[in-house]
Protein backbone atom coordinates (compact mmCIF):
# COMPACT_ATOMS: atom_id res chain seq x y z
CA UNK A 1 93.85 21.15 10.15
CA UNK A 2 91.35 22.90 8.31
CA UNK A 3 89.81 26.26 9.69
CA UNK A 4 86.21 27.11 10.74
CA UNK A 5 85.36 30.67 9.17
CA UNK A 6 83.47 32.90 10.95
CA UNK A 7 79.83 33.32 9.39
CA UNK A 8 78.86 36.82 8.90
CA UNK A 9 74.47 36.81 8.57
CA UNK A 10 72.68 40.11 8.64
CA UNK A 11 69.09 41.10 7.30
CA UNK A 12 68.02 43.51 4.98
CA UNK A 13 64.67 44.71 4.14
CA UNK A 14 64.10 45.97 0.56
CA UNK A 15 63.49 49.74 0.18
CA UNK A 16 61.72 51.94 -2.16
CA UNK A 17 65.21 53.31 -3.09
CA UNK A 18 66.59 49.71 -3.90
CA UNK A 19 63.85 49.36 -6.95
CA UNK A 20 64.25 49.23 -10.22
CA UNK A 21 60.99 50.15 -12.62
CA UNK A 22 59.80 46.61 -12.49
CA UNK A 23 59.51 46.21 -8.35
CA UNK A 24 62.75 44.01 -8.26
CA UNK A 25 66.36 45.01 -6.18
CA UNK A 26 67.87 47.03 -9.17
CA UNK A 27 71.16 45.25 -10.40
CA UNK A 28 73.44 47.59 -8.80
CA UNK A 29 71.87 47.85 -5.66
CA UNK A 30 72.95 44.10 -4.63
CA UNK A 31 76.65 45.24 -4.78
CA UNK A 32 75.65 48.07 -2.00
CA UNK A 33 73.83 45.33 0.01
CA UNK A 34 76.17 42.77 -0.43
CA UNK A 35 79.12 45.63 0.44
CA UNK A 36 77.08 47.18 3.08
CA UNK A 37 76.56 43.58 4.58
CA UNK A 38 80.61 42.60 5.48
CA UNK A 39 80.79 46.24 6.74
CA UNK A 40 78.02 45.73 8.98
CA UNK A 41 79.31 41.75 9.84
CA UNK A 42 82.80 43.72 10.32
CA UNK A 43 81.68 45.52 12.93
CA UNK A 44 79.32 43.23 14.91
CA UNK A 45 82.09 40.19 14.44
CA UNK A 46 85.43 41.88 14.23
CA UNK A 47 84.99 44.86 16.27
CA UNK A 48 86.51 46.55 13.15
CA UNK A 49 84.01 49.62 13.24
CA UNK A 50 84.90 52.63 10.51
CA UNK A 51 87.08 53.81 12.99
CA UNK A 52 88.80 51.07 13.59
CA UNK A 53 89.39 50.03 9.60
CA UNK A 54 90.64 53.62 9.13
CA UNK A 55 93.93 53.26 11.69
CA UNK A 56 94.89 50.28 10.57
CA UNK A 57 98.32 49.99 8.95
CA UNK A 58 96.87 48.81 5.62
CA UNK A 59 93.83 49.61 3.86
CA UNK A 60 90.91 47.15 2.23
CA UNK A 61 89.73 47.16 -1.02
CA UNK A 62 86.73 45.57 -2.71
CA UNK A 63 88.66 44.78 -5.93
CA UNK A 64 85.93 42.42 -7.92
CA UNK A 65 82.42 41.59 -7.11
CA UNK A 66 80.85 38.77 -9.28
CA UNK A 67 77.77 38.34 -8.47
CA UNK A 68 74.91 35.51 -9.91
CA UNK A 69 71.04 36.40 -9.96
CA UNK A 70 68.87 33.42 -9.17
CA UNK A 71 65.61 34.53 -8.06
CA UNK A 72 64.22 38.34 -8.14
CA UNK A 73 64.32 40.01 -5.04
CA UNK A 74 60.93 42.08 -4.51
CA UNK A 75 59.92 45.29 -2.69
CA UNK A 76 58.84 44.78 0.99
CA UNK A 77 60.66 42.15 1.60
CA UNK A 78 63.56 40.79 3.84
CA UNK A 79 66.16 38.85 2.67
CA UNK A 80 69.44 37.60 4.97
CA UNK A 81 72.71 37.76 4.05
CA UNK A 82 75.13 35.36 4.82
CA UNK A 83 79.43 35.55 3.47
CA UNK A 84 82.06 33.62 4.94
CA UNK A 85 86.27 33.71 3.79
CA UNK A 86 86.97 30.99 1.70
CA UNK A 87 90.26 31.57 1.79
CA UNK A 88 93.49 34.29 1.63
CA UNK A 89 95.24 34.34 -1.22
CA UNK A 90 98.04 36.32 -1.74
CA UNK A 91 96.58 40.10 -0.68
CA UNK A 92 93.13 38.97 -1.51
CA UNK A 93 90.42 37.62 1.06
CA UNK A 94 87.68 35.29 -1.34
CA UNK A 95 84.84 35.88 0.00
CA UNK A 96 81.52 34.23 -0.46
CA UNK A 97 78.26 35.33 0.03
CA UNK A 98 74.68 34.42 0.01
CA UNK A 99 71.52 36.09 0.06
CA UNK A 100 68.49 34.23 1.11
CA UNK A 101 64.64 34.90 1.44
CA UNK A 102 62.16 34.55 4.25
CA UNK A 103 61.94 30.60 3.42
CA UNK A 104 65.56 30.05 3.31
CA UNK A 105 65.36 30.15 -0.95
CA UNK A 106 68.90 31.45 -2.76
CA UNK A 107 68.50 35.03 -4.28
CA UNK A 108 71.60 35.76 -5.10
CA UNK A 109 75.16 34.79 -4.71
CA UNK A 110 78.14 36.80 -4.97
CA UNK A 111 82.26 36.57 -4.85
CA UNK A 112 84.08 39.41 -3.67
CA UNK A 113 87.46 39.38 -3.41
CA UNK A 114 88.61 42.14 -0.99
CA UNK A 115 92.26 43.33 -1.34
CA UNK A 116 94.77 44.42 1.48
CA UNK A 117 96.40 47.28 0.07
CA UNK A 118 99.70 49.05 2.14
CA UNK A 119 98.62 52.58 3.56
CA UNK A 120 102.21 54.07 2.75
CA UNK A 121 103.23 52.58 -0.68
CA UNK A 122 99.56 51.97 -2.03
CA UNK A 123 100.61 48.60 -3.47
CA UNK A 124 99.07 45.41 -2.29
CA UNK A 125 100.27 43.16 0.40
CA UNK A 126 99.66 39.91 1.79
CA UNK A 127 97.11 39.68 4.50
CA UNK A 128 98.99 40.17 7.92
CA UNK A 129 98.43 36.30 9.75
CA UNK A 130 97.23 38.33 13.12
CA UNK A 131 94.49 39.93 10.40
CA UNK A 132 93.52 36.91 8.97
CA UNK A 133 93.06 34.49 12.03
CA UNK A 134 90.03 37.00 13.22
CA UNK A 135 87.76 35.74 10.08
CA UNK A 136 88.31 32.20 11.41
CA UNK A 137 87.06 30.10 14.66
CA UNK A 138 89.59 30.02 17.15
CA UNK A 139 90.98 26.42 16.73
CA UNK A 140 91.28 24.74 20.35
CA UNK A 141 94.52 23.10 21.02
């Protein structure tokens, strides 16, 4: 039976600080929104707060961050952010995510694959299943 993942959406409005010289999100600035995002969706979904991430038993890892650039994204304004799991793999989470403007229009979308790395050998592991079932719905049976 297929699982429901959990949606992560937050908002962001576009600072002076996220500008590049030509009024438009600078390239690297997405990654910090779009990292800064499943944080913030971590937190307000998960209950995994920084305190929280920093006793668990393994650590995460952003290990790649692809991200495509649709539309420019322009001072003043405020965009929502959407990312989802697509799926575990191994010790990396896939996860999408989509950033949207006031009228619902695609920005940006991005990949980011998250690793689960062991605290006490520093080598990659596969997601705990107790870890994982928090990104999804909780199926009814």
């Amino acid at each position: 039976m297929p699982q429901t993942p959990i949606v992560f959406t937050t908002t962001h409005r576009v600072q002076f600080s996220d500008l590049d010289p030509y009024n438009h999100v600078g390239t690297g600035r997405f990654a910090t929104i779009f990292v800064d995002h499943r944080m913030q969706g971590l937190s307000q979904r998960i209950g995994w707060d920084a305190a929280t991430i920093a006793a668990l038993p393994f650590a995460v890892w952003v290990r790649r961050l692809e991200i495509d650039f649709i539309r420019p994204v322009l001072a003043d304004r405020e965009v929502t952010i959407t990312s989802f799991v697509r799926e575990f793999r191994g010790p990396d989470a896939y996860i999408e995510c989509t950033m949207a403007d006031e009228a619902g229009k695609t920005l940006s979308r991005a990949l980011m694959v998250v690793a689960c790395v062991d605290k006490a050998t520093s080598r990659g592991i596969d997601w705990p299943v107790d870890a994982a079932a928090l990104f999804y719905e909780a199926s009814e049976s």
